[in-house]
N, C-alpha and C. Protein backbone atom coordinates (compact mmCIF):
# COMPACT_ATOMS: atom_id res chain seq x y z
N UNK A 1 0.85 -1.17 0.00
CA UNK A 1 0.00 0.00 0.00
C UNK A 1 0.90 1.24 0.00
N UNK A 2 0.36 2.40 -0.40
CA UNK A 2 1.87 3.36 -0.96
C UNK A 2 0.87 4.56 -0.16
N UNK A 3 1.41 5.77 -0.11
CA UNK A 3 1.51 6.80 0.53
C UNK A 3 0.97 7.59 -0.64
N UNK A 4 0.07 8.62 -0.64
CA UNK A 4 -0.86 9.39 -1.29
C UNK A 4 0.01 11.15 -0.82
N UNK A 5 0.67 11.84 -1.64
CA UNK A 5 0.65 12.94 -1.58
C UNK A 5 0.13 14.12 -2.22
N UNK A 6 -0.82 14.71 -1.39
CA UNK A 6 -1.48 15.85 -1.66
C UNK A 6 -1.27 17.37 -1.81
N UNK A 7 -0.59 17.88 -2.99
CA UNK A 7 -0.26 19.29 -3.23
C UNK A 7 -0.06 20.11 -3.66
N UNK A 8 -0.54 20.92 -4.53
CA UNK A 8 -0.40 21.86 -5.47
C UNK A 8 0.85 22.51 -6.17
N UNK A 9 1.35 22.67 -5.10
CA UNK A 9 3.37 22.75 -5.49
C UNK A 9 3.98 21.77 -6.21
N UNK A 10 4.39 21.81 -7.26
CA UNK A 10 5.23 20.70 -8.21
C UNK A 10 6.52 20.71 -7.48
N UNK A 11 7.36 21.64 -6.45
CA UNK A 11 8.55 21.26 -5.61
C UNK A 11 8.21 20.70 -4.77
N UNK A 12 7.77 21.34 -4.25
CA UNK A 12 6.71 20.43 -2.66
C UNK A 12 6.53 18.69 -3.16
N UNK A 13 5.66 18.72 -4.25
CA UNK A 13 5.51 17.41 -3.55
C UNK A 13 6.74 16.62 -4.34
N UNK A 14 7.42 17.07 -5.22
CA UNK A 14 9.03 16.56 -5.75
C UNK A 14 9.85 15.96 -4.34
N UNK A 15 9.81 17.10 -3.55
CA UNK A 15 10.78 17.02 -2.46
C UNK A 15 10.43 15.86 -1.33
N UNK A 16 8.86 15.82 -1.48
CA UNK A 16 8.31 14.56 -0.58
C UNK A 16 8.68 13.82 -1.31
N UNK A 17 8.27 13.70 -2.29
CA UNK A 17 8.79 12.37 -3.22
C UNK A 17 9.72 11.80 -3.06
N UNK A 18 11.04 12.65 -3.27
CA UNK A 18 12.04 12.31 -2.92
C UNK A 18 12.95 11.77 -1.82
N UNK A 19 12.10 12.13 -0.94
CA UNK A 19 12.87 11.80 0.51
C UNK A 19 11.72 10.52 0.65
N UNK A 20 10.61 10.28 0.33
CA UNK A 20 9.97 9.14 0.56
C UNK A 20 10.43 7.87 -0.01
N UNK A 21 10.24 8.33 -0.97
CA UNK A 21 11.16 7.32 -1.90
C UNK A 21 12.58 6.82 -1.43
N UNK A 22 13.67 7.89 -0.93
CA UNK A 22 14.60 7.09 -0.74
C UNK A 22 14.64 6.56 0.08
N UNK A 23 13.59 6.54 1.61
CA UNK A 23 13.14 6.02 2.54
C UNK A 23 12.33 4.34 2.26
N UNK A 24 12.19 4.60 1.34
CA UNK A 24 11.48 2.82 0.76
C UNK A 24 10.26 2.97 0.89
N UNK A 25 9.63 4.12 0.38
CA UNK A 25 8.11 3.91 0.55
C UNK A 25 7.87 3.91 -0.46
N UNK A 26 6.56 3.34 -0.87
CA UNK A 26 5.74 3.77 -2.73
C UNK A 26 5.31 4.89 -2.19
N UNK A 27 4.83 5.73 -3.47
CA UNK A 27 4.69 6.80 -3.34
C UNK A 27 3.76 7.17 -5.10
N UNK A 28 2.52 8.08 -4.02
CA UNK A 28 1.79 8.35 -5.56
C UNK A 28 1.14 10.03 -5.19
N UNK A 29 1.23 10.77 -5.90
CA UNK A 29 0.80 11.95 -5.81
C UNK A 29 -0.49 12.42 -7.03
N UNK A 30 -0.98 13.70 -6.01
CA UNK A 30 -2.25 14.39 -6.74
C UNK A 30 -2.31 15.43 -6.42
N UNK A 31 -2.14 16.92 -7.39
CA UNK A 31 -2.43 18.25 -7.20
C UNK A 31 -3.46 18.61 -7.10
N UNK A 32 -4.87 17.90 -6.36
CA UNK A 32 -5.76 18.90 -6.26
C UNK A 32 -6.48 17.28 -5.02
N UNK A 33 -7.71 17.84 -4.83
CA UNK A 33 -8.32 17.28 -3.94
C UNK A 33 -8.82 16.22 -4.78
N UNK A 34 -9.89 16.75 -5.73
CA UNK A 34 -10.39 15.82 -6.95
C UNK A 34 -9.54 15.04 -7.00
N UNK A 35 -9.09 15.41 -7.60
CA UNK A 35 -7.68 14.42 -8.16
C UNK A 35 -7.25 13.29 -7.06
N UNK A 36 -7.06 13.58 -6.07
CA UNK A 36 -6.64 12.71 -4.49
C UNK A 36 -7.79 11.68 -4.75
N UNK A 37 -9.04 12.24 -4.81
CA UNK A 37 -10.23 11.27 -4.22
C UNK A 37 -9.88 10.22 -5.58
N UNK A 38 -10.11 10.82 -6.33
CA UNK A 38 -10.26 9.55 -7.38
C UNK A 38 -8.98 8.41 -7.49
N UNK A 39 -8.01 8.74 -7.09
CA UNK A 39 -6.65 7.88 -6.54
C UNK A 39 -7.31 6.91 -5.48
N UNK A 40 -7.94 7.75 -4.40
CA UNK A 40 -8.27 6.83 -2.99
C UNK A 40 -9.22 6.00 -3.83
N UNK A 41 -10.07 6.16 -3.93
CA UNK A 41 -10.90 5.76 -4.54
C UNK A 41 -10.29 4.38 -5.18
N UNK A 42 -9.33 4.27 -5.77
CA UNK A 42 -9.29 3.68 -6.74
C UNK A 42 -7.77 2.58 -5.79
N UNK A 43 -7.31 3.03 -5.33
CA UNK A 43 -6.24 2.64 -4.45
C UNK A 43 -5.79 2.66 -2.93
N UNK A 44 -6.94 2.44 -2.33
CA UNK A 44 -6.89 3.07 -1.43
C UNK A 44 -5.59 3.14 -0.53
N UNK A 45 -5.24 4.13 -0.35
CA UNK A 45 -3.11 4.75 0.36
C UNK A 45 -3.60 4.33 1.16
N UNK A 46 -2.34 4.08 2.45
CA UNK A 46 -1.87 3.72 3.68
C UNK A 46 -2.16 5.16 4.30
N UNK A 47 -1.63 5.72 3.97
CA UNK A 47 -1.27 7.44 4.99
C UNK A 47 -1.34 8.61 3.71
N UNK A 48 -1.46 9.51 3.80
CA UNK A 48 -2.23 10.42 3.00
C UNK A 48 -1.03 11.80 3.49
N UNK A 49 -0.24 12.62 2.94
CA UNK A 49 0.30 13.76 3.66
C UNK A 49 -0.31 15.01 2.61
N UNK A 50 -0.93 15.60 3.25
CA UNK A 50 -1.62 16.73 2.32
C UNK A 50 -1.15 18.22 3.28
N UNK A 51 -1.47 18.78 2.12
CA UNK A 51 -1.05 20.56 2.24
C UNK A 51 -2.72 20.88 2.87
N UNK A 52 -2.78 22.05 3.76
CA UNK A 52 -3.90 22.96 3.56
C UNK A 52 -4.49 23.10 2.91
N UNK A 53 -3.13 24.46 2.34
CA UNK A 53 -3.54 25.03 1.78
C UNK A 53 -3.76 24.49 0.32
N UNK A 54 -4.81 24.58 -0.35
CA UNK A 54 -5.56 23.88 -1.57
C UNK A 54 -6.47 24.40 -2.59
N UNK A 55 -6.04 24.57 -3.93
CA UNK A 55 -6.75 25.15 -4.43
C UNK A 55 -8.44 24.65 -4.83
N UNK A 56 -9.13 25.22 -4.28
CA UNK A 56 -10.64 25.06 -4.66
C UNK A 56 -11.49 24.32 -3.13
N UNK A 57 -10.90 23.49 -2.43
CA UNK A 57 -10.91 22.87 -1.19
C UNK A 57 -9.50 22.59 -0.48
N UNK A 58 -10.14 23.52 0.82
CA UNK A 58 -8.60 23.26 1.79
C UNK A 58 -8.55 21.75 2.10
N UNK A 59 -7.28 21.48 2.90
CA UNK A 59 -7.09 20.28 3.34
C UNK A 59 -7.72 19.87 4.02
N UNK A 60 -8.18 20.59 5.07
CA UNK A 60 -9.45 20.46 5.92
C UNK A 60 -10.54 19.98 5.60
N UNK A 61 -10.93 20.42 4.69
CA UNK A 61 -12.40 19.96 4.22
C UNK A 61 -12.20 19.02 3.31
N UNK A 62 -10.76 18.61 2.97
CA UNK A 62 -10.42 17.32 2.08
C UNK A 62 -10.76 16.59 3.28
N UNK A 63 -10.11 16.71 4.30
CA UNK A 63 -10.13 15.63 5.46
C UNK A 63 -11.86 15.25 5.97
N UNK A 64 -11.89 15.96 5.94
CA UNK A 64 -14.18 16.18 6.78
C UNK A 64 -14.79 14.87 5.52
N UNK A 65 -14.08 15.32 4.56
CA UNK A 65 -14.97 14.34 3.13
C UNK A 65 -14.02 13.22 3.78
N UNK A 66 -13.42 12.74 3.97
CA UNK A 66 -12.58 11.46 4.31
C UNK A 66 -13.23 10.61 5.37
N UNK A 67 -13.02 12.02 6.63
CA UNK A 67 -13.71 10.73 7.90
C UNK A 67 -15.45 10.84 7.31
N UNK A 68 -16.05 11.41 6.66
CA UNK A 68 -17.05 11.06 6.89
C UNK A 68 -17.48 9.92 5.31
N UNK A 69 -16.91 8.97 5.14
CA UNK A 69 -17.13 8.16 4.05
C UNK A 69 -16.52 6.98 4.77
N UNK A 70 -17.06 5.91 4.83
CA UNK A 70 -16.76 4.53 5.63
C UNK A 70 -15.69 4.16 5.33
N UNK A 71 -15.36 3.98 3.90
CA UNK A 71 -14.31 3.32 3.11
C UNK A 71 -12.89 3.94 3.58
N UNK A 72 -12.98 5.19 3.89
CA UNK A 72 -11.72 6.19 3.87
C UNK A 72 -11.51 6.92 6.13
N UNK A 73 -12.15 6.54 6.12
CA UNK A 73 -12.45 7.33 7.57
C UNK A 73 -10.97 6.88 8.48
N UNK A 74 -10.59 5.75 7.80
CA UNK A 74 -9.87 5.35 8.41
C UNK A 74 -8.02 5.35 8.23
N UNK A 75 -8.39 6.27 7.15
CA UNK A 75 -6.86 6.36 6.65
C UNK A 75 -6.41 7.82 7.38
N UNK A 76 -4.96 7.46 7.57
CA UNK A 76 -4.79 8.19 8.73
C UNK A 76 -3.79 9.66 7.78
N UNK A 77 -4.08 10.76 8.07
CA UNK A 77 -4.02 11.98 7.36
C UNK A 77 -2.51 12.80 7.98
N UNK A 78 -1.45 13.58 7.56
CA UNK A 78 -0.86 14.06 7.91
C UNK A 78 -0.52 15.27 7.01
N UNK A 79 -0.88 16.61 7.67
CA UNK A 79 -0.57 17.90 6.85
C UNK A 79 0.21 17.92 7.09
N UNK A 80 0.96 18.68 5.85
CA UNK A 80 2.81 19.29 5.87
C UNK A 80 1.95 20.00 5.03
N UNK A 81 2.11 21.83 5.79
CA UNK A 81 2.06 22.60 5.77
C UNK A 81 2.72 24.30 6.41
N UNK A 82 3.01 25.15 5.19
CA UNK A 82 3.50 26.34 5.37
C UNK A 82 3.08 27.15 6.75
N UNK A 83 2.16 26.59 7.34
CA UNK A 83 0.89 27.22 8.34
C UNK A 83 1.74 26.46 9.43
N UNK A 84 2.34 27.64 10.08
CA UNK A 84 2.68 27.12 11.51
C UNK A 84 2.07 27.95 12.88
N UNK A 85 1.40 29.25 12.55
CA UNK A 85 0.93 29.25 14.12
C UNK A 85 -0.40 28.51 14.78
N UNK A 86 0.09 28.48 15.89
CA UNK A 86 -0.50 27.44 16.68
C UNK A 86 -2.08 27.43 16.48
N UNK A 87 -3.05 28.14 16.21
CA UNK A 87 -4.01 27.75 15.75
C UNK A 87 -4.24 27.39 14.43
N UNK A 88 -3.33 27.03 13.53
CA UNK A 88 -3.41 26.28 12.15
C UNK A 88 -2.93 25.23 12.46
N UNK A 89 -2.02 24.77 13.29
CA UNK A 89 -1.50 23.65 13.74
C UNK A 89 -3.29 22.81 14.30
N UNK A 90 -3.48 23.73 15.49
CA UNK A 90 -4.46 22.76 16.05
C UNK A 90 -5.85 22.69 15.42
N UNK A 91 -5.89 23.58 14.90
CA UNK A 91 -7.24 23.40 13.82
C UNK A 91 -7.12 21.85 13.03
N UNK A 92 -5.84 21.52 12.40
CA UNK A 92 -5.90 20.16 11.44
C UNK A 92 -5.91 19.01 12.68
N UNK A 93 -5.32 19.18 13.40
CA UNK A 93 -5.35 18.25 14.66
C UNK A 93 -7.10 17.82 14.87
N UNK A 94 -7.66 18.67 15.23
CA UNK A 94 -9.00 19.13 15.50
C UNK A 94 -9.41 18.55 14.79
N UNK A 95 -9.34 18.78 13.41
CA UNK A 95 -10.27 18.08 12.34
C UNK A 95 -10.01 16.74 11.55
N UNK A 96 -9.04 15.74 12.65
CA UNK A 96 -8.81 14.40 12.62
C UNK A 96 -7.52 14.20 12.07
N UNK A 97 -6.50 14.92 11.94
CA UNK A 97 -5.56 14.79 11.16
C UNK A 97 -4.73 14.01 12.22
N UNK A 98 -4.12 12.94 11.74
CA UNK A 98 -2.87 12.35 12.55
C UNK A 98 -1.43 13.06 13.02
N UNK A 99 -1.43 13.88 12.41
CA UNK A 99 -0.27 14.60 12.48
C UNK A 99 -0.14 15.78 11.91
N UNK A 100 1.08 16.81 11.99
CA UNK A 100 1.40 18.25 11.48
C UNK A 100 2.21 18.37 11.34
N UNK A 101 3.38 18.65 10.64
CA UNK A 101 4.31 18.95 10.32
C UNK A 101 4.39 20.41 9.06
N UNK A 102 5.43 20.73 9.79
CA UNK A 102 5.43 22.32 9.45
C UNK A 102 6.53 22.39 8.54
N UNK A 103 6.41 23.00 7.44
CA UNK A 103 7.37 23.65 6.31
C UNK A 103 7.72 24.92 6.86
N UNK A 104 9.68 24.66 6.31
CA UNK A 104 10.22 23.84 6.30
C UNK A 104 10.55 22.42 7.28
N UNK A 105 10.83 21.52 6.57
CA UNK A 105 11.09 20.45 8.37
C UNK A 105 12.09 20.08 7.55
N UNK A 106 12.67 18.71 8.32
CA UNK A 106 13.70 17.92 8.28
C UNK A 106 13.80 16.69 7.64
N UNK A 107 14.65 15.86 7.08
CA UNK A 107 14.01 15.00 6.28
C UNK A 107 14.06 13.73 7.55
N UNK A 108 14.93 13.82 8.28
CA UNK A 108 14.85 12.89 9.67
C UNK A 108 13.10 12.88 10.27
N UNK A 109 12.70 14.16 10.43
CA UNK A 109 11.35 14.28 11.18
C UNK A 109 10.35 13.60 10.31
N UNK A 110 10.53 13.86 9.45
CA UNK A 110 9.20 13.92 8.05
C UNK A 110 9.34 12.09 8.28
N UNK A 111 10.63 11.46 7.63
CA UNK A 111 10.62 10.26 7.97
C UNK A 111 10.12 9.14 8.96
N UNK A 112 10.71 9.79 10.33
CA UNK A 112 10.02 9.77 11.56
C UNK A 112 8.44 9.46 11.68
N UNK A 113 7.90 10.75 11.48
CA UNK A 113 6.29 10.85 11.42
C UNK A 113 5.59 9.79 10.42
N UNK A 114 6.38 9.73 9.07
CA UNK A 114 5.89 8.89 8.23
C UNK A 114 5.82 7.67 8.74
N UNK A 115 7.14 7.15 9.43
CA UNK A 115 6.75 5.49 9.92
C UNK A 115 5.96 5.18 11.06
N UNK A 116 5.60 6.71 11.90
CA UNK A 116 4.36 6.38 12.92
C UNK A 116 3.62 5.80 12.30
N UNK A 117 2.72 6.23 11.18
CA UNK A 117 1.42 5.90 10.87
C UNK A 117 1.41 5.58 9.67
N UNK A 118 2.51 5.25 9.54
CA UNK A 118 1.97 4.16 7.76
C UNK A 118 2.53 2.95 7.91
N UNK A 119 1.02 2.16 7.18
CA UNK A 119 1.33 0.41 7.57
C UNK A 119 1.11 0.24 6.11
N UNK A 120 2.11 -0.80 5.70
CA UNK A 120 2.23 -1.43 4.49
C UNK A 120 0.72 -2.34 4.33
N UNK A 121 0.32 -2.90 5.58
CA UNK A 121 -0.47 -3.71 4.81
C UNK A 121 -2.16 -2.87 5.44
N UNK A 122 -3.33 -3.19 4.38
CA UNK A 122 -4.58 -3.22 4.83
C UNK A 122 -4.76 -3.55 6.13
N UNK A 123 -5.79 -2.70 7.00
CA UNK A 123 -6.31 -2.98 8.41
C UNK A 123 -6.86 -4.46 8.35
N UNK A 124 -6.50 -4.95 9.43
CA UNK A 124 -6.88 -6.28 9.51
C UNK A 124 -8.20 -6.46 10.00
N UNK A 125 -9.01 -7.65 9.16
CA UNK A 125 -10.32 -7.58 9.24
C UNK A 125 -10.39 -9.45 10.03
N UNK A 126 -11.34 -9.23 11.51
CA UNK A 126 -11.51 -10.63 12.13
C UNK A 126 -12.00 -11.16 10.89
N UNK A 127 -11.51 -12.43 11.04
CA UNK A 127 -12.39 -13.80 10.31
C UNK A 127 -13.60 -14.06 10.72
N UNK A 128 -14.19 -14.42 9.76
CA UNK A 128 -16.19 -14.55 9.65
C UNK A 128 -16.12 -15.88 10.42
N UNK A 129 -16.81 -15.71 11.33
CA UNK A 129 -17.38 -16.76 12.08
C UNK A 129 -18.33 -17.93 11.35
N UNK A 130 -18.00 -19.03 11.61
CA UNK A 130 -18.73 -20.11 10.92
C UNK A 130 -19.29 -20.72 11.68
N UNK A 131 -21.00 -20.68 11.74
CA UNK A 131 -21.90 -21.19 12.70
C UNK A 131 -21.62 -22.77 12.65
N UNK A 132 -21.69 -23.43 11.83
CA UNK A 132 -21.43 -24.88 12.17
C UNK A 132 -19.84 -25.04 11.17
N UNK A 133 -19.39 -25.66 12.63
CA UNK A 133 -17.81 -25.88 12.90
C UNK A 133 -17.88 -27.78 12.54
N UNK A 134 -16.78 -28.02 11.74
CA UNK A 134 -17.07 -29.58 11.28
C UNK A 134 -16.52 -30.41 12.33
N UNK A 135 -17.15 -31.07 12.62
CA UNK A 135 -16.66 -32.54 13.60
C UNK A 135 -15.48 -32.99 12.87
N UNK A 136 -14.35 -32.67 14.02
CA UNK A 136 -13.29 -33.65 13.73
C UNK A 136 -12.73 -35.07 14.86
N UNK A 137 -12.83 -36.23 13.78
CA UNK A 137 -12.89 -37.10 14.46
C UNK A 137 -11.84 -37.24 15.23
N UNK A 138 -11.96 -38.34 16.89
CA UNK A 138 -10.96 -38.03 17.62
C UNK A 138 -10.78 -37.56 18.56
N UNK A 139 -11.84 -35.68 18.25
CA UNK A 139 -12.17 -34.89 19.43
C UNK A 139 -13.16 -35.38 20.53
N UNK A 140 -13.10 -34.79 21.84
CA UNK A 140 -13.88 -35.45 22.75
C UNK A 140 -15.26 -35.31 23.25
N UNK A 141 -15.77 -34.58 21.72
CA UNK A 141 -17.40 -34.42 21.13
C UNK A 141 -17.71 -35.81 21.22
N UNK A 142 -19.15 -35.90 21.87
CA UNK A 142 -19.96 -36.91 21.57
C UNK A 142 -20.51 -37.32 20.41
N UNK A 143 -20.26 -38.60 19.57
CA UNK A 143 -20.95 -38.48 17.96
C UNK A 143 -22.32 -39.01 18.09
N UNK A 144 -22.79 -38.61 17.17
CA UNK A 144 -24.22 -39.25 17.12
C UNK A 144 -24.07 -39.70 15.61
């Protein structure tokens, strides 16, 4: 499962790219929100790192469309964004984001944060219960 980057900047998301990549992650990007959904949609990413700031829909309200769709609610969101005072910080917090990271950062941190919350594989789903379980002979079931 690969990592979804969200951002309007052709350096920006070059530079994620780049440091993701040499970190060993897949890696797939989308300059606009549209554009993101129809990726998820279609692939659904591990971890998602999106900008705010966004042309036509902020990141924010990329995120609100996320948790509130079953399929996606659960993918875990991290802005890297230009927006560092503390109420732009806690606003994305607020609005379910896993994380914040502030431009410029480090490629140590960015890395860091990335392996908190990205799992290579799909959330694990319990096994379906099977109302009748087969008699195996041997066991210390009574047969009829």
């Amino acid at each position: 499962m690969m990592i979804l980057i969200m951002d309007d900047e052709p350096m920006a998301v070059d530079a994620l790219r780049t440091i993701l990549v040499n970190a060993g992650f897949p890696v797939r990007s989308a300059a606009s929100c549209a554009e993101a959904m129809i990726i998820i949609r279609n692939e659904k990413p591990s971890l998602i790192l999106a900008d705010v700031n966004m042309p036509h829909r902020s990141g924010i309200e990329f995120l609100a469309d996320l948790k509130a769709l079953e399929a996606t609610k659960d993918i875990p969101v991290i802005f890297v964004s230009a927006l560092s005072r503390k109420q732009d910080i806690q606003a994305g917090l607020d609005a379910g984001a896993a994380d914040y990271i502030v431009k410029p950062f480090s490629y140590d941190d960015l890395v860091e944060r990335v392996r908190k919350h990205y799992s290579p594989q799909p959330p694990h789903k319990p096994a379906e219960e099977h109302p009748h379980t087969p008699h195996v002979p041997g066991s210390n079931e009574a047969q009829i």
